[in-house]
Protein backbone atom coordinates (compact mmCIF):
# COMPACT_ATOMS: atom_id res chain seq x y z
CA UNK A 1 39.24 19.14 4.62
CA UNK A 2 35.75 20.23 3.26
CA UNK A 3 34.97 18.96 -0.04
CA UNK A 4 31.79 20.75 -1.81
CA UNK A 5 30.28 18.91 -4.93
CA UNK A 6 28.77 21.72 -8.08
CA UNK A 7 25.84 20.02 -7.71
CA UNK A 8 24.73 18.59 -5.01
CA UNK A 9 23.44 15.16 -4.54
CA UNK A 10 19.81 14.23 -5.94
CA UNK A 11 17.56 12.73 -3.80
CA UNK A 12 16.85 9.40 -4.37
CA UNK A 13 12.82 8.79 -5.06
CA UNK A 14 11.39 6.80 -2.27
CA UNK A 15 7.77 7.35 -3.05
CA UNK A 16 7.41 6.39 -6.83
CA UNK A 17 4.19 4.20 -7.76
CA UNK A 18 6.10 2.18 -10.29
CA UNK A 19 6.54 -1.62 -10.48
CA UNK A 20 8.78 -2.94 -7.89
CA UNK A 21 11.14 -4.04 -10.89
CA UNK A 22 10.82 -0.67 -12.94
CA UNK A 23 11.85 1.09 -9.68
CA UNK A 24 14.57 -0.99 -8.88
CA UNK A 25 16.03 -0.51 -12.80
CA UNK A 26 15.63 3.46 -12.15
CA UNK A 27 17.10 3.47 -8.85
CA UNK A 28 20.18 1.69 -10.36
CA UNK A 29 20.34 4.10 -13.21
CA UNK A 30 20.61 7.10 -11.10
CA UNK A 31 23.31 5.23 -8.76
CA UNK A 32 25.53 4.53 -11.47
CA UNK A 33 25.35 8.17 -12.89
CA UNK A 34 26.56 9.59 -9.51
CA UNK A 35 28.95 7.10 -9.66
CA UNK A 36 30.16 8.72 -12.66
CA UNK A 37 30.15 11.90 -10.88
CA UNK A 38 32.02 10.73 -7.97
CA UNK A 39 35.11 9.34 -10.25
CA UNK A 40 34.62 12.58 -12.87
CA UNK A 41 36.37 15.75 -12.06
CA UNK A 42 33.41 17.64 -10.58
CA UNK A 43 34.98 18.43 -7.13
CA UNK A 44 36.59 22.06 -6.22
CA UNK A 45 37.86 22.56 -2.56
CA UNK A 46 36.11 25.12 -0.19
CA UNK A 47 38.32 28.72 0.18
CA UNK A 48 39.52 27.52 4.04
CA UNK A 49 41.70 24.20 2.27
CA UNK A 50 42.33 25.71 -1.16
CA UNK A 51 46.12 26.61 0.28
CA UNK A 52 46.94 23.13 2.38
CA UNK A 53 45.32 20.95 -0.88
CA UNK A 54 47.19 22.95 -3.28
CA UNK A 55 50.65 23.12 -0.92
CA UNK A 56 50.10 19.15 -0.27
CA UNK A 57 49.10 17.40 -3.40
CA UNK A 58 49.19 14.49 -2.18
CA UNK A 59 47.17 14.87 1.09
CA UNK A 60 44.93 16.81 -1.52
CA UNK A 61 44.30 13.39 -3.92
CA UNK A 62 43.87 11.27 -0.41
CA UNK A 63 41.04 13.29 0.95
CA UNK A 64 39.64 13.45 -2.35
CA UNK A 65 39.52 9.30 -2.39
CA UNK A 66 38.23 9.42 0.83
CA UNK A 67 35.32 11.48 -0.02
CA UNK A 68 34.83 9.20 -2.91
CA UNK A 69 35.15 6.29 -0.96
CA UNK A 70 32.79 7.60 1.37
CA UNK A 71 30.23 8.39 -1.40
CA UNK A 72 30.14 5.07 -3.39
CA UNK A 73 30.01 2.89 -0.16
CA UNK A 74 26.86 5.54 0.85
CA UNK A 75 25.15 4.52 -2.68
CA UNK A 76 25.56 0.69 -2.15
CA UNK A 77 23.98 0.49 0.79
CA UNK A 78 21.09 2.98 -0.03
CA UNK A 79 20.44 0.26 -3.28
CA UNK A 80 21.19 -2.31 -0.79
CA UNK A 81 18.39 -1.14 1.34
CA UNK A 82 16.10 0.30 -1.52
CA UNK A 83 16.23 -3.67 -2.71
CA UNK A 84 15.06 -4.97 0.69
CA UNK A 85 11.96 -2.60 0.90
CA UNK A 86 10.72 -3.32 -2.38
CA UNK A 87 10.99 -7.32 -2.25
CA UNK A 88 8.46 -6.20 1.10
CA UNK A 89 6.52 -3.93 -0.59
CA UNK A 90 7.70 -1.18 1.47
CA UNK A 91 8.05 2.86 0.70
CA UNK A 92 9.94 4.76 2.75
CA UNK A 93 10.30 8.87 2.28
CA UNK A 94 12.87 10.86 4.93
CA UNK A 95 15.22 7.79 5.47
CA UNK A 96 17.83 5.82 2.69
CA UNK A 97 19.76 3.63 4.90
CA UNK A 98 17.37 1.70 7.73
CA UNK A 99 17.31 -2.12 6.64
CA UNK A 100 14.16 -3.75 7.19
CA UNK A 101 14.84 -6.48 9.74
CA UNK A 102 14.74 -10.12 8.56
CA UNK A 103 14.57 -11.56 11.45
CA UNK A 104 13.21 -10.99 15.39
CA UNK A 105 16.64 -11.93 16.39
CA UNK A 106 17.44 -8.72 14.19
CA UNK A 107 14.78 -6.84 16.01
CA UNK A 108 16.65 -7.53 19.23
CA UNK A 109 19.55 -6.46 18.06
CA UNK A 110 17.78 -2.87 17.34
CA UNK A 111 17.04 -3.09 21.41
CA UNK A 112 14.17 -5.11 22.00
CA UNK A 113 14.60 -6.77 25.26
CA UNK A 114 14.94 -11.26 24.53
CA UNK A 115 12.41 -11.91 26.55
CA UNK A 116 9.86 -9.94 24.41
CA UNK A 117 11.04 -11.45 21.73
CA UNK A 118 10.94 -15.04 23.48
CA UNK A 119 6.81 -14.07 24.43
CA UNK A 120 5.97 -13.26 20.82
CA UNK A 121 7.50 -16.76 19.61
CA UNK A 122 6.03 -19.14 22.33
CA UNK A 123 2.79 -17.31 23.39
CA UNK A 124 2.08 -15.89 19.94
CA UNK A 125 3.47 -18.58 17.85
CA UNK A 126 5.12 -16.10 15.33
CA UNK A 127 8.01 -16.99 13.09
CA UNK A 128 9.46 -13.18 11.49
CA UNK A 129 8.46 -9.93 11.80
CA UNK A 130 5.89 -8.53 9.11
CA UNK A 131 6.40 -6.07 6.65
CA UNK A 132 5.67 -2.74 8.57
CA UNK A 133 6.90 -4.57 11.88
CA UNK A 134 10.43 -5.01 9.47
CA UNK A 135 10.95 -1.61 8.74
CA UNK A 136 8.44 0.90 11.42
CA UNK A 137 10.63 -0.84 14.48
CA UNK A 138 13.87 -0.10 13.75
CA UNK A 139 13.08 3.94 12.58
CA UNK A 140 11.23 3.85 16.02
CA UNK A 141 13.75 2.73 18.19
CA UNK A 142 16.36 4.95 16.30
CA UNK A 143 14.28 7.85 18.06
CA UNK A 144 12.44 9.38 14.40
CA UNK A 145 9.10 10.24 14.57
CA UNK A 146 7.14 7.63 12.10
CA UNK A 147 3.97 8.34 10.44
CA UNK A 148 3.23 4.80 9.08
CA UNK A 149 0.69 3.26 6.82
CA UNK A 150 -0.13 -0.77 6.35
CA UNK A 151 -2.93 -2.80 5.42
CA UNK A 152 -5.43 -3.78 8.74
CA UNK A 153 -4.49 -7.12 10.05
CA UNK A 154 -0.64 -6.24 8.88
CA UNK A 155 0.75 -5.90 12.85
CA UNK A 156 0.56 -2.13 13.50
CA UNK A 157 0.12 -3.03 16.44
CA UNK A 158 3.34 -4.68 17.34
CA UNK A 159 4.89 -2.08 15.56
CA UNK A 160 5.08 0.24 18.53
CA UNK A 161 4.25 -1.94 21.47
CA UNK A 162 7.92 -3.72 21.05
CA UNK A 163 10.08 -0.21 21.10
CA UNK A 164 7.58 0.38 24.04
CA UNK A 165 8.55 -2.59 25.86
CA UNK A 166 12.26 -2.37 25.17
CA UNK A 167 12.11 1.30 27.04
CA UNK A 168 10.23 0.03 29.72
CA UNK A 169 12.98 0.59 32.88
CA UNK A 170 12.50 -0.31 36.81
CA UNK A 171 11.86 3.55 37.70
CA UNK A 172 8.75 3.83 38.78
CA UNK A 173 8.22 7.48 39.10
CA UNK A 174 5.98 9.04 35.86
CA UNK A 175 4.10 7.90 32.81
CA UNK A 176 6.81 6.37 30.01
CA UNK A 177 4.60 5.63 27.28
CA UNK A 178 1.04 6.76 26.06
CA UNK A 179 -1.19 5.49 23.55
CA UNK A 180 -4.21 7.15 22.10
CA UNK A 181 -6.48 5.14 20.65
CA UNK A 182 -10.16 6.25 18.99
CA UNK A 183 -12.57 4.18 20.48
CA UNK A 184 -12.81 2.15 24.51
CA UNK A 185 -12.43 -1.30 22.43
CA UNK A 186 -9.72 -0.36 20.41
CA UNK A 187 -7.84 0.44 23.93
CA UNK A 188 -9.23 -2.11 25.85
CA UNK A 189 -7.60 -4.48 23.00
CA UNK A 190 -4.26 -3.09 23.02
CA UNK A 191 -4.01 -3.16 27.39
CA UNK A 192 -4.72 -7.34 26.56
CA UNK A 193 -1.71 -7.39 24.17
CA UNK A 194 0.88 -5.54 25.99
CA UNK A 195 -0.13 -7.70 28.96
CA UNK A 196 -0.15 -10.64 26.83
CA UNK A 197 3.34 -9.54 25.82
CA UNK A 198 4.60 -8.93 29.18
CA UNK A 199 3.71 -12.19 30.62
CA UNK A 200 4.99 -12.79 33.64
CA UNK A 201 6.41 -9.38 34.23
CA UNK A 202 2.80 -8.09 34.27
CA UNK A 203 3.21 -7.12 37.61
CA UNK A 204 6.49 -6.08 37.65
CA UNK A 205 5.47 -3.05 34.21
CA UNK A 206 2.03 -1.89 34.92
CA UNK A 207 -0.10 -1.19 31.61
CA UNK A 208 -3.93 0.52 31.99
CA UNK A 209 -6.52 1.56 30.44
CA UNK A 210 -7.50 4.80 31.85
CA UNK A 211 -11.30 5.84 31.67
CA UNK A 212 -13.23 8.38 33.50
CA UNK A 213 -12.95 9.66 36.55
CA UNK A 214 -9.56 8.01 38.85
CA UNK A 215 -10.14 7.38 41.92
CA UNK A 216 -8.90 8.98 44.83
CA UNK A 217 -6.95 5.75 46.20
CA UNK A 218 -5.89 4.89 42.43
CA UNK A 219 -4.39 8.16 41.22
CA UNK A 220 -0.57 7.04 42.80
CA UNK A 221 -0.73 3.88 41.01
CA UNK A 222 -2.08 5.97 38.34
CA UNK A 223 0.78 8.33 38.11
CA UNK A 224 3.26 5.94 37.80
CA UNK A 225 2.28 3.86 35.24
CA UNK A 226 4.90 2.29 32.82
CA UNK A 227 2.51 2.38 29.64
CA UNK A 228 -1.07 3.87 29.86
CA UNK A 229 -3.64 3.53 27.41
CA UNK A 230 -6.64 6.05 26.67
CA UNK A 231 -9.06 7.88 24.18
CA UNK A 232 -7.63 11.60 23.41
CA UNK A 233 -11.08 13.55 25.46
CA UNK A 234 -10.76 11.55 28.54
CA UNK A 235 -6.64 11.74 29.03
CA UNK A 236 -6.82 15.32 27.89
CA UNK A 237 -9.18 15.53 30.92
CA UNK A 238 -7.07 13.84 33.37
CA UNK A 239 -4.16 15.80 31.93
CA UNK A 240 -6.16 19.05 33.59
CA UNK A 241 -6.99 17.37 36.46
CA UNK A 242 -3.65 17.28 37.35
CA UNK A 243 -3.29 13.46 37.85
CA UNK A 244 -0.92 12.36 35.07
CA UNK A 245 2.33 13.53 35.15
CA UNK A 246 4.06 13.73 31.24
CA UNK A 247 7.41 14.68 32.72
CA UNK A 248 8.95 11.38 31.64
CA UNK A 249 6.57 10.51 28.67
CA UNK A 250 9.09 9.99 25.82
CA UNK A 251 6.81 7.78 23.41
CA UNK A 252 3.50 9.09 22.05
CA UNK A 253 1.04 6.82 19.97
CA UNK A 254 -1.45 7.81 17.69
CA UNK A 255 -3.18 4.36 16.89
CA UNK A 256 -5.60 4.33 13.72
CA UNK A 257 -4.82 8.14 13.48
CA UNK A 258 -7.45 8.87 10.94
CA UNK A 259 -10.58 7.60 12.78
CA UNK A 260 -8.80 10.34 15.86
CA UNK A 261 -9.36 13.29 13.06
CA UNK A 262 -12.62 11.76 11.71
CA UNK A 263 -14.01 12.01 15.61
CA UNK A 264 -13.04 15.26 15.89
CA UNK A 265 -10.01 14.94 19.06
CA UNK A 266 -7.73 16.92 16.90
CA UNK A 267 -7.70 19.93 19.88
CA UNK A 268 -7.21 17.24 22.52
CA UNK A 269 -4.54 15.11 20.39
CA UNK A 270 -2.60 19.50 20.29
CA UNK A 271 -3.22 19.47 23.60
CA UNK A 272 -1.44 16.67 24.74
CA UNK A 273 1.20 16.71 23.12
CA UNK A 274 2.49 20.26 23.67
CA UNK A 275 1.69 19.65 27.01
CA UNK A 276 3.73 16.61 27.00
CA UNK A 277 6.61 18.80 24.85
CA UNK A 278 6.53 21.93 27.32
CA UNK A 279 7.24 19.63 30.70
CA UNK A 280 9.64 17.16 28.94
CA UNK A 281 11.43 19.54 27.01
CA UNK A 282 10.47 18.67 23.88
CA UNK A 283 12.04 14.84 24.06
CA UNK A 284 8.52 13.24 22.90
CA UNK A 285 8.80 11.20 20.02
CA UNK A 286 5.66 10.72 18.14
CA UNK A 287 4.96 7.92 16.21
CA UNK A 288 0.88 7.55 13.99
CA UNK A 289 -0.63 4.14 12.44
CA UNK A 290 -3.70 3.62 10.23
CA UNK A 291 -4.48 1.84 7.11
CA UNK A 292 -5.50 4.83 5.19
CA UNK A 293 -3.13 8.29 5.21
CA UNK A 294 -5.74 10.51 3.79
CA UNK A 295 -3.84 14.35 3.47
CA UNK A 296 -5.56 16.11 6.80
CA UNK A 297 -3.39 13.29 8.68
CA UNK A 298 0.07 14.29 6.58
CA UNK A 299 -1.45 17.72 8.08
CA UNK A 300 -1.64 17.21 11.24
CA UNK A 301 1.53 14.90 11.53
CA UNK A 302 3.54 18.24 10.04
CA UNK A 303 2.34 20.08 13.18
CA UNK A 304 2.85 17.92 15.85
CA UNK A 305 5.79 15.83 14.62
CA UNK A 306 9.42 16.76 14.07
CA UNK A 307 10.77 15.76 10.39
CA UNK A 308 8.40 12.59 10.27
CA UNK A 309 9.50 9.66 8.22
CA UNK A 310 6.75 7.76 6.41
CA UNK A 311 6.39 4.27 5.92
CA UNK A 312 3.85 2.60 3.64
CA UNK A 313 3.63 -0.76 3.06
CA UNK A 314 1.79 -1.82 -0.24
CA UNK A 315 -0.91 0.12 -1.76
CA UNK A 316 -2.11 3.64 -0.27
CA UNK A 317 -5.81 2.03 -0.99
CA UNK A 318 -5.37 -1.54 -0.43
CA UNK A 319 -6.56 -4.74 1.79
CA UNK A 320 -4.78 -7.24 2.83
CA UNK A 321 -4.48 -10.05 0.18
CA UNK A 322 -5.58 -12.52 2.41
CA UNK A 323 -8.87 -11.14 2.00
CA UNK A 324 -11.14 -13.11 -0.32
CA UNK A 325 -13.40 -9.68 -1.34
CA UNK A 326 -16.74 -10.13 -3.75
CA UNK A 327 -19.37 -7.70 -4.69
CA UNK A 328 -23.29 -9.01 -4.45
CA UNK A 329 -25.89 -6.88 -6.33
CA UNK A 330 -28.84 -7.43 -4.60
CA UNK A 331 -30.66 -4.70 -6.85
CA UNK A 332 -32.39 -2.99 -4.49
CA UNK A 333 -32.32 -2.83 -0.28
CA UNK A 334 -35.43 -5.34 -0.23
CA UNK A 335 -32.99 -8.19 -1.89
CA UNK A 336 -30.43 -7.81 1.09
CA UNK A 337 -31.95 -9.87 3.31
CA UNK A 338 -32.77 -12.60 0.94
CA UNK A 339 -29.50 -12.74 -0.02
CA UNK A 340 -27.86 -12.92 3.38
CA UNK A 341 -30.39 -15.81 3.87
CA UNK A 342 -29.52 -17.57 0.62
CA UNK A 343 -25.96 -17.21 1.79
CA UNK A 344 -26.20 -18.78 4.86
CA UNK A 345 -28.31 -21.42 3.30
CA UNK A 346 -25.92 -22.50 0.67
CA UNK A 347 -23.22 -22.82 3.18
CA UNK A 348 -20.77 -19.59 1.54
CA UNK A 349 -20.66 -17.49 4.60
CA UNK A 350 -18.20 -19.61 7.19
CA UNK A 351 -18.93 -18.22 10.87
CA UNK A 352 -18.52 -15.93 12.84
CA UNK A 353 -19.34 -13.28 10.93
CA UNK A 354 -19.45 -9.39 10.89
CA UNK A 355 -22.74 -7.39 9.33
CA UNK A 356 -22.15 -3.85 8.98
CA UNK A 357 -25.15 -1.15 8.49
CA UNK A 358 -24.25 2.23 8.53
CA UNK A 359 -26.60 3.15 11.01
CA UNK A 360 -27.66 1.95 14.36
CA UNK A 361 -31.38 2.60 13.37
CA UNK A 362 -30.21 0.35 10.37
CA UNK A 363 -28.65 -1.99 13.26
CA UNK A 364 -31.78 -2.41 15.22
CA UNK A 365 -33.88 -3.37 11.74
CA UNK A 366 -31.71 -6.14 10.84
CA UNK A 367 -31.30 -7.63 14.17
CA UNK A 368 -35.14 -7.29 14.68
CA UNK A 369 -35.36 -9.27 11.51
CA UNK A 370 -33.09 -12.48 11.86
CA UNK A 371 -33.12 -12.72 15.39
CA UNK A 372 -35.33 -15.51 15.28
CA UNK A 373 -33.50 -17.32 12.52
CA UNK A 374 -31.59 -20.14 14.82
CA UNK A 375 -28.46 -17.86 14.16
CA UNK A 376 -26.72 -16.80 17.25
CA UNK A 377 -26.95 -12.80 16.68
CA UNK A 378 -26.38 -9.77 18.78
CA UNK A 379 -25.76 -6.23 17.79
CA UNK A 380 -23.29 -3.51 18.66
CA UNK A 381 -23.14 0.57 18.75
CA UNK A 382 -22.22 3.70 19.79
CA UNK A 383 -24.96 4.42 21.90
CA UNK A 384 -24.67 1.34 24.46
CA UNK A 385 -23.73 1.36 27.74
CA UNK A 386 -19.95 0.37 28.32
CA UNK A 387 -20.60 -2.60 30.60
CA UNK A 388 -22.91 -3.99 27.89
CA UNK A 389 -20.36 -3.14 24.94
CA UNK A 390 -18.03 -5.30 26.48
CA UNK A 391 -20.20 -7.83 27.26
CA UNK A 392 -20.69 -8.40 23.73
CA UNK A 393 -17.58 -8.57 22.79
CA UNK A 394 -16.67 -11.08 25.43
CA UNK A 395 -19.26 -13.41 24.01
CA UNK A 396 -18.58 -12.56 20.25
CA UNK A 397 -14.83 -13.30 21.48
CA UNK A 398 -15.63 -16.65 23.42
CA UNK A 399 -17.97 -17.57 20.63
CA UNK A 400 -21.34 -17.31 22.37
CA UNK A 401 -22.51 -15.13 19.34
CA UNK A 402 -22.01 -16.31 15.72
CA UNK A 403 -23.21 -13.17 14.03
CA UNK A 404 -22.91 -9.30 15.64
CA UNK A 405 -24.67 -6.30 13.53
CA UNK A 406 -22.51 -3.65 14.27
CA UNK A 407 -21.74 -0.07 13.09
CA UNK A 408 -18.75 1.19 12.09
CA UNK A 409 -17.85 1.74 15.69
CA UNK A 410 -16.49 -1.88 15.47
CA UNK A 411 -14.29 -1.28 12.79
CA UNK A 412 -11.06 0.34 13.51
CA UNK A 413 -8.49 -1.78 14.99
CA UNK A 414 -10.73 -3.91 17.02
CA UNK A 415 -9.03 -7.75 16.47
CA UNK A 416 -11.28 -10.36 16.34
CA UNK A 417 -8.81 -13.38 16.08
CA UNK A 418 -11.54 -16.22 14.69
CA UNK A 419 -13.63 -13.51 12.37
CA UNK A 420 -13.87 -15.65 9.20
CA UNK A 421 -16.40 -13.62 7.22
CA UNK A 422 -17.29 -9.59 6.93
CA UNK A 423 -20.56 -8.83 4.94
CA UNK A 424 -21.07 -4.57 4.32
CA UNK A 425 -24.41 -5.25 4.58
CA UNK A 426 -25.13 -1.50 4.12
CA UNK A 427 -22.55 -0.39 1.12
CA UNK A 428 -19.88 1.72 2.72
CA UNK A 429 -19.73 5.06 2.07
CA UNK A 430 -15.91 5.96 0.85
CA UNK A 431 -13.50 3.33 0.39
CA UNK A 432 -11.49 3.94 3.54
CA UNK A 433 -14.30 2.69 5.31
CA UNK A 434 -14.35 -0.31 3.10
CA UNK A 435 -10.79 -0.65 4.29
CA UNK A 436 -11.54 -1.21 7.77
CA UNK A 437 -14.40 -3.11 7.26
CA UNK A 438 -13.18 -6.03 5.99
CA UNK A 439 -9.66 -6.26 7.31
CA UNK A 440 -11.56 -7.38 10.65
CA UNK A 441 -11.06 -10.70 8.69
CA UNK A 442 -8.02 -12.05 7.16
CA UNK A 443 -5.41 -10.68 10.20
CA UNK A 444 -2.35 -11.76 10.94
CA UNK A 445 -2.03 -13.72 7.84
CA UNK A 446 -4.88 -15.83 8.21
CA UNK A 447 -7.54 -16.16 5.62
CA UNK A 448 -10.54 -14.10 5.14
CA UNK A 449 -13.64 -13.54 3.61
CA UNK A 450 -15.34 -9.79 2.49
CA UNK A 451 -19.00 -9.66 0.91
CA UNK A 452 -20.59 -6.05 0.06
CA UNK A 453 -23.76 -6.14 -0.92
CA UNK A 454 -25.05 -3.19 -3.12
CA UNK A 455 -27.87 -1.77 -4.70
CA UNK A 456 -28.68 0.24 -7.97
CA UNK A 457 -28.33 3.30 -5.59
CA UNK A 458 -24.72 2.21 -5.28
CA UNK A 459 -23.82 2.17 -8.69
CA UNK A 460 -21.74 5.67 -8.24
CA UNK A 461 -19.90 4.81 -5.28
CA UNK A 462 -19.04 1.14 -6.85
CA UNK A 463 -16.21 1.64 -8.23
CA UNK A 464 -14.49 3.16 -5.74
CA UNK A 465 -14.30 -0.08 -3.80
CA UNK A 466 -14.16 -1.61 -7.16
CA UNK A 467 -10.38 -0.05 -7.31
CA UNK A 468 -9.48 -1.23 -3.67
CA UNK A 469 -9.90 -5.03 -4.87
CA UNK A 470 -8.00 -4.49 -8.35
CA UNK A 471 -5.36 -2.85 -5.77
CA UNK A 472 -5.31 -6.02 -3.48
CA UNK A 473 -4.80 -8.57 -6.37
CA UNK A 474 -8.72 -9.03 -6.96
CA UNK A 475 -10.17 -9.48 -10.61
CA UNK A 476 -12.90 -6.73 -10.99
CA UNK A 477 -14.81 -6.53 -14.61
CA UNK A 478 -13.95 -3.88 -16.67
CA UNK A 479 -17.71 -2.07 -16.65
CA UNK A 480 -17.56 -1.37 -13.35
CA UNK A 481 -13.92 0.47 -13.14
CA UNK A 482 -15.07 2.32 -16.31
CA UNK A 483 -18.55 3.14 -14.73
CA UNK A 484 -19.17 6.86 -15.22
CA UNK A 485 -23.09 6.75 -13.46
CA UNK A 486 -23.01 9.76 -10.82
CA UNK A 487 -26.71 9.68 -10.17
CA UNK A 488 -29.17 7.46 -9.90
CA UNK A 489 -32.79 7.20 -8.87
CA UNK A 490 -34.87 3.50 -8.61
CA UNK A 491 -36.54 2.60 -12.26
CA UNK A 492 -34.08 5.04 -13.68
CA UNK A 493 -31.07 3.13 -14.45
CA UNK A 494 -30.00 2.29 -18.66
CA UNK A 495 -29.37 -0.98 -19.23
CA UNK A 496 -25.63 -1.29 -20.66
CA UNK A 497 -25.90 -2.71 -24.04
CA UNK A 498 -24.36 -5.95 -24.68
């Protein structure tokens, strides 16, 4: 029997920036007046069941019960869920009724293999599953296409390399999983964690990093890789060549998706992925992390995705609250490197520690300049060679280097485990930049430290960043969210009056 309601359900608001209390009370309110609706007489049978409900009354009231039944139970456990996502700070738009999990052993249950889970808890030393991990796994491995944001340091990551692993089968014919990452570190990274993950079964599920040109003897092994691992130009390349298969790619990650726009891989992100649809059949799920989920991404995930759910986890402009942020005015750019001296001296910058210019010609200056301070310092960009790149980051990793310049290059997704401090040394130029910056410190719940320096030349851009600490839980005066100064030259800055 088809039963059709006057007026169809509303849809329950998922994506409302009020209080997690004041959306609760409004979520409640709107249950209890379709509750009202459900036990009201608002129903009228379709044409096809007029005659049978009208011929058998009571087979008429039962279905009507049941539809009611049916209803009520649906709106308990959409407040049910609604309640867990907000005690996690967690908005969710496209799905009502997938609980976060509370546990890992609840993550297994959602088919992640126990061993994973076992790796995770004795190698990684982690007790539950964070926020995004709580409610991103679960969509995944129900096979939706996720376009999720969280904070850096928040365990994107983990997100989509445990419904990776839980796929992972002993067929070793094509390519199961791929992940796209922005930059060579950023990939290089995520190859160490999946084989950190994998353990002892390294062997037995291959995971690369594919670069370059393959190799004549290496494209079989290539070919048949469980999970590979690559920037969008050089597997689109490969893809041409002829060497990767897609056939049996089901999973498709788009790791810090904004920086892929930003660099301009857009036509190489299309082309994978149709490519990928056209051979498979369209059975690719595609899933897209970042901090920041500026609208060109909600763009782009509308044309390559099918029905996307989204996922945010606290703020939309937001760091991590274990972030310790504070802005320096250093007046003008001759006071910078006073101050980072002063710092040092006075003991408030705890190493290692990040400096970020926002050039490499800016790079080069600073490392020129306290290179000979008894400070172990190196510097990091774009325009290196690879082998020296990663050479770096070995020793910034092992702790042969206490302080690395670097450009923004450094920023997206790369995790430095031990980084205590991040100083913008150069003020960052919008605040999703900011974003990244500093959550290279404070990850995986560990304290950190953020210090951005800024000049009278700043002034206009301060209070953007300004906003991202008052998001995050950080006291910010008043005169600097209200500042309305949108250009300034040196010498020609009024003093506020006190």
């Amino acid at each position: 029997m088809t039963l059709i309601h006057k007026n169809s359900f509303s849809i329950i608001a998922n994506g409302t920036s009020f209080s997690k209390g004041r959306r609760s009370r409004e979520l409640w309110n709107r249950i209890e007046e379709e509750k009202q609706k459900i036990n009201g007489d608002f129903w009228e049978l379709s044409s096809n069941t007029n005659k049978l409900a009208f011929n058998d009354n009571n087979n008429k009231c039962e279905s009507i019960e049941s539809y009611k039944s049916t209803k009520t139970k649906n709106l308990d456990q959409t407040l049910a869920v609604e309640n867990s996502r907000n005690s996690l700070g967690i908005v969710v738009v496209g799905d009502k009724f997938t609980n976060p999990c509370k546990s890992f052993e609840d993550i297994m249950k959602c088919g992640v293999p126990s061993w994973v889970i076992d790796n995770i808890r004795d190698i990684l030393k982690y007790k539950k599953p964070t926020p995004v991990q709580a409610q991103v796994i679960p969509l995944i491995l129900s096979g939706s296409d996720i376009l999720a944001q969280s904070p850096t340091g928040s365990g994107k990551t983990l997100s989509y390399l445990l419904p990776i692993l839980g796929k992972l089968t002993n067929e070793k014919t094509y390519c199961k999983s791929l992940i796209l990452s922005p930059t060579r570190e950023l990939a290089q990274q995520i190859v160490r964690e999946v084989k950190v993950l994998l353990d002892t079964r390294a062997k037995k599920y291959r995971c690369r990093y594919i670069c370059g040109k393959v190799k004549k003897e290496q494209e079989s092994r290539t070919k048949r890789l469980d999970i590979a691992v690559s920037t969008p130009f050089r597997f689109a390349e490969i893809c041409k060549s002829g060497i990767m298969n897609l056939k049996e790619c089901s999973f498709i990650v788009l790791d810090e998706v904004d920086k892929l726009l930003d660099m301009g891989f857009s036509p190489q992100i299309d082309e994978i992925i149709a490519h990928s649809n056209v051979i498979s059949n369209g059975k690719v799920q595609v899933v897209a992390f970042s901090a920041t989920l500026p609208n060109n991404v909600k763009d782009l995930a509308e044309s390559i995705m099918k029905y996307p759910i989204e996922v945010t986890v606290g703020h939309r402009l937001a760091a991590s609250k274990t972030i310790k942020q504070e802005l320096i005015c250093v007046t003008k750019e001759s006071g910078k490197l006073e101050s980072f001296r002063q710092l040092i001296k006075q003991g408030r910058i705890n190493l290692p520690v990040l400096l970020f210019t926002n050039s490499k010609e800016n790079a080069q200056k600073l490392f020129s300049k306290i290179v000979f301070d008894n400070l172990l310092v190196d510097m990091i960009h774009s325009d290196m060679a690879k082998t020296k790149r990663d050479n770096i980051v070995k020793k910034f990793r092992t702790g042969q280097i206490w302080v690395l310049i670097c450009t923004d290059l450094i920023a997206r997704g790369v995790d430095f485990k031990n980084v205590a401090t991040v100083i913008n040394y150069d003020f960052p130029q919008t605040s999703t930049i900011y974003i990244h910056r500093i959550g290279r410190s404070g990850r995986a719940g560990r304290l950190g430290h953020a210090l951005t320096f800024f000049t009278l030349n700043d002034l206009p851009k301060l209070k953007y960043i300004a906003k991202v600490m008052k998001s995050s839980g950080i006291e910010v005066p008043n005169w600097i969210l209200k500042n309305k100064i949108k250009n300034t030259k040196k010498g020609n800055i009024k003093k506020k009056k006190d």
